[in-house]
C-alpha atoms as a PDB file:
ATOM      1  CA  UNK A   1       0.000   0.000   0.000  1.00  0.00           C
ATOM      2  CA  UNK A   2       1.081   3.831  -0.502  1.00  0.00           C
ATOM      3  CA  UNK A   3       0.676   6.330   1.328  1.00  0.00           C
ATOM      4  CA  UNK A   4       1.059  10.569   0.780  1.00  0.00           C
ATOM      5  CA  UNK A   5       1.896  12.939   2.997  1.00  0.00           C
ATOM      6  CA  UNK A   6      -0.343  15.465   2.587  1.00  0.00           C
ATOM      7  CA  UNK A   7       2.022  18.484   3.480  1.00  0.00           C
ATOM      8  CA  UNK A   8       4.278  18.073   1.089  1.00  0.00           C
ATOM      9  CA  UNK A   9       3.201  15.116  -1.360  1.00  0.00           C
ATOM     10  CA  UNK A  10       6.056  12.320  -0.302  1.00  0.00           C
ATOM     11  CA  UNK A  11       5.145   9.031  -1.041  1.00  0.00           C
ATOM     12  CA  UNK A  12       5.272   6.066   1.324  1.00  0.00           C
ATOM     13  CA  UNK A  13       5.568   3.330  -0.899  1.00  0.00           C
ATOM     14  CA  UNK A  14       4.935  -0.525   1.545  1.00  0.00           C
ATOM     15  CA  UNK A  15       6.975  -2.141  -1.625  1.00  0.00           C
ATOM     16  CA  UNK A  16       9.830  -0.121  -1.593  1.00  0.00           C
ATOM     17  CA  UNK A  17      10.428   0.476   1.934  1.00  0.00           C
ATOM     18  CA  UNK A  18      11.634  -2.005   4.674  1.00  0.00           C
ATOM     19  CA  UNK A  19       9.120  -1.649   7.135  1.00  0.00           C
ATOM     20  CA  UNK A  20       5.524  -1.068   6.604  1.00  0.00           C
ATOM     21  CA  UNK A  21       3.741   2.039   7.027  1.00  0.00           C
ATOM     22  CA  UNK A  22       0.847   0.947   9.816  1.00  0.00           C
ATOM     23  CA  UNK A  23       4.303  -0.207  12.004  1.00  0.00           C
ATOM     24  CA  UNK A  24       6.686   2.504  11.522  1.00  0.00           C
ATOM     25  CA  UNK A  25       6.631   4.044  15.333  1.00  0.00           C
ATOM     26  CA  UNK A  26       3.782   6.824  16.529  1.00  0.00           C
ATOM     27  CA  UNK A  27       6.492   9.342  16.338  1.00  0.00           C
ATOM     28  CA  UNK A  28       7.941   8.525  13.164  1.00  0.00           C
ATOM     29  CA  UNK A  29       8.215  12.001  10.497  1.00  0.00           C
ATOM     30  CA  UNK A  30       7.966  12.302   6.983  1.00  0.00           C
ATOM     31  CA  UNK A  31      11.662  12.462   5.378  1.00  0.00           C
ATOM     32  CA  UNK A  32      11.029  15.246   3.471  1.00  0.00           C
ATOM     33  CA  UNK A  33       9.041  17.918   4.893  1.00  0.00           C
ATOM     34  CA  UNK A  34       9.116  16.644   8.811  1.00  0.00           C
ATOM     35  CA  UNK A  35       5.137  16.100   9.095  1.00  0.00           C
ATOM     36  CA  UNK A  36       4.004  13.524  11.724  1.00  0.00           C
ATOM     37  CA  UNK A  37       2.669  10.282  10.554  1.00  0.00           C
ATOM     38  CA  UNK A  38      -0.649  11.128  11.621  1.00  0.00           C
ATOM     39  CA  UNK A  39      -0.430  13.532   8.213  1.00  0.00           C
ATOM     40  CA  UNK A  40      -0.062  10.860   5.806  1.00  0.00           C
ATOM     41  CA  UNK A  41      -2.808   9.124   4.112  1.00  0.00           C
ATOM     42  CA  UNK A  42      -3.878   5.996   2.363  1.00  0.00           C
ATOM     43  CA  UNK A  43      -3.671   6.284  -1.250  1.00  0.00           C
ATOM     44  CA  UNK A  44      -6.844   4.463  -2.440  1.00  0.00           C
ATOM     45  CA  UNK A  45      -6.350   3.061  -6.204  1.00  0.00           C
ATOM     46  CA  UNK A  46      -9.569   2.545  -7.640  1.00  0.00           C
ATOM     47  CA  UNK A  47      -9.665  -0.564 -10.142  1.00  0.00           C
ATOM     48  CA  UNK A  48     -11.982  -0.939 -13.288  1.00  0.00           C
ATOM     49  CA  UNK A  49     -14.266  -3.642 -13.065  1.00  0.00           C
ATOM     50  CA  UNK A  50     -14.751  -5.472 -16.085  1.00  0.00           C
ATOM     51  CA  UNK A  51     -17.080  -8.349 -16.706  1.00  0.00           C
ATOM     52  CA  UNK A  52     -15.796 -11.020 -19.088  1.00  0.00           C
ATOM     53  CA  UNK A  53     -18.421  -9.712 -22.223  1.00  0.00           C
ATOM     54  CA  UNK A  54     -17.042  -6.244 -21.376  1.00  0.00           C
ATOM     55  CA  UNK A  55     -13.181  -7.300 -22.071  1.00  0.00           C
ATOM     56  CA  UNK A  56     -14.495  -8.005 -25.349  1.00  0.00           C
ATOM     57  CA  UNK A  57     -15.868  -4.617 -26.701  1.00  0.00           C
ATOM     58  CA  UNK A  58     -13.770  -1.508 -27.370  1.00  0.00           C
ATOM     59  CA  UNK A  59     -13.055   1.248 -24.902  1.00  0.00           C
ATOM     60  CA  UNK A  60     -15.069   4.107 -25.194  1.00  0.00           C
ATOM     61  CA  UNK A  61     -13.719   7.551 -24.543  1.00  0.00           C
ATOM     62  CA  UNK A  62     -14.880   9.683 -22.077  1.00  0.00           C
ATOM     63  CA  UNK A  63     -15.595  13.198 -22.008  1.00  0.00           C
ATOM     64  CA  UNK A  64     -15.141  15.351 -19.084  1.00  0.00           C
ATOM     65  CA  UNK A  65     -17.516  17.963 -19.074  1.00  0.00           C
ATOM     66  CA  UNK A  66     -15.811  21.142 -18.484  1.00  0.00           C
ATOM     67  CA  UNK A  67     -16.131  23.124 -15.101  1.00  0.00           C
ATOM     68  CA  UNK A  68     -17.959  26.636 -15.186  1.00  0.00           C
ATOM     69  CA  UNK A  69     -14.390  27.459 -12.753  1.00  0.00           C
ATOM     70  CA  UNK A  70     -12.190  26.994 -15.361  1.00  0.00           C
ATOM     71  CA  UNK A  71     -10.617  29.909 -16.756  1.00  0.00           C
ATOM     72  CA  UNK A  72      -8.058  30.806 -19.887  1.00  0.00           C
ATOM     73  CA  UNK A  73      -4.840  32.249 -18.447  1.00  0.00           C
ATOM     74  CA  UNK A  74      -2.977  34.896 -19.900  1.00  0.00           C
ATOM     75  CA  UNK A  75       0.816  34.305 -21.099  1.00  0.00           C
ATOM     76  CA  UNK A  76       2.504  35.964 -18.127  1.00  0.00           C
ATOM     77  CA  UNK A  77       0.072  34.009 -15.665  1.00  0.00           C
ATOM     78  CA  UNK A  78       1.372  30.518 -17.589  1.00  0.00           C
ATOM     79  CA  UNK A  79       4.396  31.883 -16.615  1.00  0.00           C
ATOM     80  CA  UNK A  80       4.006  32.593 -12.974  1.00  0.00           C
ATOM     81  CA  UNK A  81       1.968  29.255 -12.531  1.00  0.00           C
ATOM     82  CA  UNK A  82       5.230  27.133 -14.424  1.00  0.00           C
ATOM     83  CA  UNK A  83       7.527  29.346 -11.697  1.00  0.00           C
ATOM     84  CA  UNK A  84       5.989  28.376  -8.923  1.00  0.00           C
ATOM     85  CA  UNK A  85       5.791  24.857 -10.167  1.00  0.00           C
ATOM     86  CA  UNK A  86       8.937  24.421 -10.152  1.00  0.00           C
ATOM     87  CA  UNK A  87      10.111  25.890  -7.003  1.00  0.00           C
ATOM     88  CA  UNK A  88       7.011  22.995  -5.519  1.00  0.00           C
ATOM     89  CA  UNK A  89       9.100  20.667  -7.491  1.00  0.00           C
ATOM     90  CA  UNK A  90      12.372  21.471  -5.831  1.00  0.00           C
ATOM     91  CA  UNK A  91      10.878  21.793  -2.553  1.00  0.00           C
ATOM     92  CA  UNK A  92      10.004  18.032  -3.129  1.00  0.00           C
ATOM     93  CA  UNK A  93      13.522  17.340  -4.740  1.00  0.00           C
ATOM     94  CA  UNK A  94      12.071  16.394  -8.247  1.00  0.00           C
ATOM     95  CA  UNK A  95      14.768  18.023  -9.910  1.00  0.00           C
ATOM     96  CA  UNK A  96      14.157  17.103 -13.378  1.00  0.00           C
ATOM     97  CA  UNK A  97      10.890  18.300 -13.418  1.00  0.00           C
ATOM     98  CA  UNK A  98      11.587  21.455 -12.083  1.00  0.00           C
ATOM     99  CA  UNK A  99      14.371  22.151 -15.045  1.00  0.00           C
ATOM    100  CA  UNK A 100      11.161  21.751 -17.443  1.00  0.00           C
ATOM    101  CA  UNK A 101       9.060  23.916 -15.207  1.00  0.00           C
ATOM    102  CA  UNK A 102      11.750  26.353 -15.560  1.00  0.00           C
ATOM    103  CA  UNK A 103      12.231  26.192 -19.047  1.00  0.00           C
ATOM    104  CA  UNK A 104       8.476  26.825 -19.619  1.00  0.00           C
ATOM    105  CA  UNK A 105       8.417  29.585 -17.406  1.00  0.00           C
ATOM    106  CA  UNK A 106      10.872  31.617 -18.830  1.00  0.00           C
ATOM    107  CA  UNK A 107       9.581  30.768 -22.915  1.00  0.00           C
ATOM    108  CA  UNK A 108       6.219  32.182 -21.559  1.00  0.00           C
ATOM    109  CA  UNK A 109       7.837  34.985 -19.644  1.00  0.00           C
ATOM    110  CA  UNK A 110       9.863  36.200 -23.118  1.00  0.00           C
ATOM    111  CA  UNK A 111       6.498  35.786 -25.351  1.00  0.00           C
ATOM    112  CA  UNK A 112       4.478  37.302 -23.045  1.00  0.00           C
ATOM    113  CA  UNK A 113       2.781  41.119 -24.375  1.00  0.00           C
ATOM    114  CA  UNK A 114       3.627  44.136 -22.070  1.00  0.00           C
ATOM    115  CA  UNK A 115       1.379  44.305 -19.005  1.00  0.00           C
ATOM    116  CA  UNK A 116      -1.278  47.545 -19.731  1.00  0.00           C
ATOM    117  CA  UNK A 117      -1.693  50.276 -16.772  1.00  0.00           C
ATOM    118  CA  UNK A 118       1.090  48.715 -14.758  1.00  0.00           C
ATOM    119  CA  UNK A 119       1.585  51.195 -11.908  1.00  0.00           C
ATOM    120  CA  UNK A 120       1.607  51.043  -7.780  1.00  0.00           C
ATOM    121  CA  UNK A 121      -1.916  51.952  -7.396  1.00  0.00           C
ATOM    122  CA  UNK A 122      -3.362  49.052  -9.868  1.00  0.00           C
ATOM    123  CA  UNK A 123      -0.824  46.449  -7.931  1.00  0.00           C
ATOM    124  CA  UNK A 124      -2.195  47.637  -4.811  1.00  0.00           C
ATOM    125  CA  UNK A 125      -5.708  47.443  -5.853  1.00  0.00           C
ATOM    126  CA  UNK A 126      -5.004  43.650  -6.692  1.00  0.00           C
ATOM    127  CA  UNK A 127      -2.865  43.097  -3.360  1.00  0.00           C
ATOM    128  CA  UNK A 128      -5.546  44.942  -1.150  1.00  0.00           C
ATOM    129  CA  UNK A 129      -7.893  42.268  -2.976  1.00  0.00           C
ATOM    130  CA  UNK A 130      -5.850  39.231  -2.500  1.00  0.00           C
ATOM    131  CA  UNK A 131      -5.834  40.489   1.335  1.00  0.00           C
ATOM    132  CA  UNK A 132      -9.482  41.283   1.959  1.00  0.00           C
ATOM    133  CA  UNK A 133     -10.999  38.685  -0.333  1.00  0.00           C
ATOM    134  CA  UNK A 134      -9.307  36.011  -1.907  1.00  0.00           C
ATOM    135  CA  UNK A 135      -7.232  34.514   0.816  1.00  0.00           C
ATOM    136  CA  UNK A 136     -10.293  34.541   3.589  1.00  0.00           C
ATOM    137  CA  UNK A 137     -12.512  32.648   0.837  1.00  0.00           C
ATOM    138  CA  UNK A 138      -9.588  30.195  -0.059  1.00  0.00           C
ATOM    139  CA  UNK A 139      -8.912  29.418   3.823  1.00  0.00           C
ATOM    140  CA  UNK A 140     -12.675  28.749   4.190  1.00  0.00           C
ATOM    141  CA  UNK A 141     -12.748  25.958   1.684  1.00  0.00           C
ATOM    142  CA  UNK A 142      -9.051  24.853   2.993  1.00  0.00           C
ATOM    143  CA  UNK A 143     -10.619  24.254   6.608  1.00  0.00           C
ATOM    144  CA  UNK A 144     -13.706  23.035   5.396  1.00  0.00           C
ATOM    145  CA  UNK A 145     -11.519  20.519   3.498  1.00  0.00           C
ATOM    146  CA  UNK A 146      -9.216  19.758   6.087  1.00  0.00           C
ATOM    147  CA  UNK A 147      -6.091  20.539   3.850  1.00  0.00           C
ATOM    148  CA  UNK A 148      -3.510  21.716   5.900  1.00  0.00           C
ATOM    149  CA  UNK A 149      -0.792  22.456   2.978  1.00  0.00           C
ATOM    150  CA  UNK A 150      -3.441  24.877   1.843  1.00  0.00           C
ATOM    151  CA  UNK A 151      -4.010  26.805   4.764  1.00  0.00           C
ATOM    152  CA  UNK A 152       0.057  27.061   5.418  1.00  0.00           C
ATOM    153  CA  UNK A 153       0.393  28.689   1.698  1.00  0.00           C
ATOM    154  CA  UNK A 154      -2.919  31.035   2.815  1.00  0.00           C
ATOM    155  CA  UNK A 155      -0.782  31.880   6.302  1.00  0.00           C
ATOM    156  CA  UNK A 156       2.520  32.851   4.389  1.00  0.00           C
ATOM    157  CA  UNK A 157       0.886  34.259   1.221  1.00  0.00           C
ATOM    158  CA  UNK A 158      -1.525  36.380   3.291  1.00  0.00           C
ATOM    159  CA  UNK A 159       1.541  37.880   5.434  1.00  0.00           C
ATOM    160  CA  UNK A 160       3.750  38.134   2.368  1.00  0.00           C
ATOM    161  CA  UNK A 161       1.219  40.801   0.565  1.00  0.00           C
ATOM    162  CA  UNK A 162       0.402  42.443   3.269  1.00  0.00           C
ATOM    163  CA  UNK A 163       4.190  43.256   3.784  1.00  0.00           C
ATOM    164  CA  UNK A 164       4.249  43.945  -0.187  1.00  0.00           C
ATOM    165  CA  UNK A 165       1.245  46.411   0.699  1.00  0.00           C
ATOM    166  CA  UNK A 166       2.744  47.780   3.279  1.00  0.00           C
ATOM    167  CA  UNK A 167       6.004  48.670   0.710  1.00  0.00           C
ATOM    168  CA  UNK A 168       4.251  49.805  -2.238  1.00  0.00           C
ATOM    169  CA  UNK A 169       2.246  52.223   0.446  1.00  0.00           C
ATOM    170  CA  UNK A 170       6.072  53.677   1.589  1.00  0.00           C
ATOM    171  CA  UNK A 171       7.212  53.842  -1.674  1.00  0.00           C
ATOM    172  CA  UNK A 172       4.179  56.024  -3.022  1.00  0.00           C
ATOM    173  CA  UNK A 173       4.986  58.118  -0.168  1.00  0.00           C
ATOM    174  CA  UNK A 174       8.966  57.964  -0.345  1.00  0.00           C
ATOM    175  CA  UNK A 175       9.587  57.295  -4.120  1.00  0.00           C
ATOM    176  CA  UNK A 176      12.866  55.938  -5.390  1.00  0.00           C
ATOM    177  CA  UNK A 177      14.831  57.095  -2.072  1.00  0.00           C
ATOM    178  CA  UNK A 178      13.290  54.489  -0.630  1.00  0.00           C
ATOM    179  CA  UNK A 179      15.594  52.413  -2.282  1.00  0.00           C
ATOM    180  CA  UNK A 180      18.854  54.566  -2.402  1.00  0.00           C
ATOM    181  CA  UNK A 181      21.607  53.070  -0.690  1.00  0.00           C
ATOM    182  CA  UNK A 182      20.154  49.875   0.624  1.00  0.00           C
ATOM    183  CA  UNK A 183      19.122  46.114  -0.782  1.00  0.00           C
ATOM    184  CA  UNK A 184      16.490  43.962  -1.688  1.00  0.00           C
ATOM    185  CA  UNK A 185      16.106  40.776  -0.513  1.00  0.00           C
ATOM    186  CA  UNK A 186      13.724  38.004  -1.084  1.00  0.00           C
ATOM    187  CA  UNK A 187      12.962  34.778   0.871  1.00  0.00           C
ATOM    188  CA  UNK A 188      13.235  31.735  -1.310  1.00  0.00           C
ATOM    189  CA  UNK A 189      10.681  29.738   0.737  1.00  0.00           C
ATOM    190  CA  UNK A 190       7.713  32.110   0.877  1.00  0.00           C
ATOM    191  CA  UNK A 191       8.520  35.187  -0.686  1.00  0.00           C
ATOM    192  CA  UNK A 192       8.766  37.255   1.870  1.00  0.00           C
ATOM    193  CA  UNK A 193      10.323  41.067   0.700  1.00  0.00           C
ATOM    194  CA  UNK A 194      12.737  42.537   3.035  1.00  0.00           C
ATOM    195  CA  UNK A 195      14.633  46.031   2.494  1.00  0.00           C
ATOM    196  CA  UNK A 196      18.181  46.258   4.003  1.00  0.00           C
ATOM    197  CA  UNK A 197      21.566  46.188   3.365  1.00  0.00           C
ATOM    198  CA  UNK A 198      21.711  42.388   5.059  1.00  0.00           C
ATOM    199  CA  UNK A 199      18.560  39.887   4.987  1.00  0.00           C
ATOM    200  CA  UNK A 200      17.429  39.127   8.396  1.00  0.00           C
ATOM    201  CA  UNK A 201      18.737  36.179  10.259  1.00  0.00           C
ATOM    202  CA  UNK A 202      14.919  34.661  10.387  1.00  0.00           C
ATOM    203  CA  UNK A 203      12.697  35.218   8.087  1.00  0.00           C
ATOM    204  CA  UNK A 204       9.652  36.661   9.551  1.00  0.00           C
ATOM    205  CA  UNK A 205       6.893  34.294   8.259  1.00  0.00           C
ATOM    206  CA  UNK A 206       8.272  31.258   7.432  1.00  0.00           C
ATOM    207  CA  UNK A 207      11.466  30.965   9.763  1.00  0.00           C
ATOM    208  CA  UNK A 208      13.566  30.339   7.314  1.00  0.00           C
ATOM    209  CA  UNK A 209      17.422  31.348   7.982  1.00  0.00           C
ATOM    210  CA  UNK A 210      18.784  34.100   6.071  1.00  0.00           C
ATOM    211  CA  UNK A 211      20.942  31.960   3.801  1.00  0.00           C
ATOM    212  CA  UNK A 212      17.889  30.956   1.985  1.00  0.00           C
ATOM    213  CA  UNK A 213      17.451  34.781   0.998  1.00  0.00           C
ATOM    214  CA  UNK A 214      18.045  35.932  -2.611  1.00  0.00           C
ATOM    215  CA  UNK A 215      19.506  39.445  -2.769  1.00  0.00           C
ATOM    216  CA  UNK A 216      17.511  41.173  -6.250  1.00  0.00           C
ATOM    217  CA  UNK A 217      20.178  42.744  -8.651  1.00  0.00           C
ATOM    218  CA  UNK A 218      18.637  46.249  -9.957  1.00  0.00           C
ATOM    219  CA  UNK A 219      18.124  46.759 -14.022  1.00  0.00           C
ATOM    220  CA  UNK A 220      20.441  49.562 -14.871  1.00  0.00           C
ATOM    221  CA  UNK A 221      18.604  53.011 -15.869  1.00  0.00           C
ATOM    222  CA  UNK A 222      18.916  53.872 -19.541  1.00  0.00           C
END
């Protein structure tokens, strides 16, 4: 039997491993992402039932009838969505999928048309939307569906753009010397924004150290 951790997706596979799942100890953790065992579940693999006269006739294809949810995304939001694919995918040390993530991204990111009314007060219309509306109705259907993974993105994306709020409201205030003589640094874990000429030692919402903090190299003015 298999089971997932449903943190961070790891896969405990009875065949592979030495001991079986149900008696690995109470206060065993997952290798990857350090969730207790009581965080894993069963992965239940459904199995077509065929009678013998139905072996004999030809598969049918199936249809899925598309959700009213669905919706077309733009060129620069294929290439957000393949960018933060593939940082899940090296979070979860699938390597080779997060080269093709990666690839994608960036084909989508140099094809993609240049964003239209792209100034501070549209992004912090959207941000002040994301806060207010977006991530309480997302953590409503995460506890209603029991998926913590969910709710920890909702916790660290929630903080993150309220600190991005928070800069794009000094910056309309300050303007560029805001940024004169300092750094920008971003956390590689949850995106967290911090201003300074060193990151901090912790990272303020996910606790990261400040190793895992990418200093942002400035575009030279023309």
């Amino acid at each position: 039997m298999k089971y997932v951790c449903k943190i961070c997706g790891f896969v405990y596979d009875d065949a592979k491993e030495k001991v079986p799942f149900e008696s690995l100890p109470q206060d065993w953790v997952c290798p990857v992402c350090g969730a207790s065992k009581s965080d894993f579940k069963l992965v239940v693999e459904e199995k077509s039932k065929k009678s013998n006269k139905s072996k004999n006739k030809k598969s049918e294809t199936k249809f899925v009838e598309k959700s009213e949810d669905l919706q077309k995304l733009s060129v620069a939001e294929l290439s957000a969505l393949c960018s933060n694919l593939a940082r899940g995918c090296e979070k979860q040390y699938k390597f080779e999928e997060m080269e093709m993530f990666k690839t994608l991204a960036e084909y989508f990111s140099k094809i993609a048309p240049p964003v239209q009314n792209a100034n501070v007060e549209a992004l912090s219309s959207l941000l002040t939307e994301d806060i207010d509306e977006n991530y309480p109705n997302l953590v409503k259907v995460a506890t209603d569906e029991g998926d913590r993974g969910t709710l920890r993105v909702c916790t660290w994306g929630e903080k993150v753009s309220r600190m991005l709020a928070s800069l794009l409201s000094r910056y309309q205030k300050e303007g560029e010397e805001m940024l004169e003589n300092t750094d920008i640094w971003v956390c590689t874990i949850c995106g967290f924004v911090y201003i300074g000429e060193k990151p901090p030692e912790i990272c303020p919402v996910c606790k990261v150290q400040s190793f895992k903090f990418e200093k942002i190299e400035r575009r030279a003015s023309v």
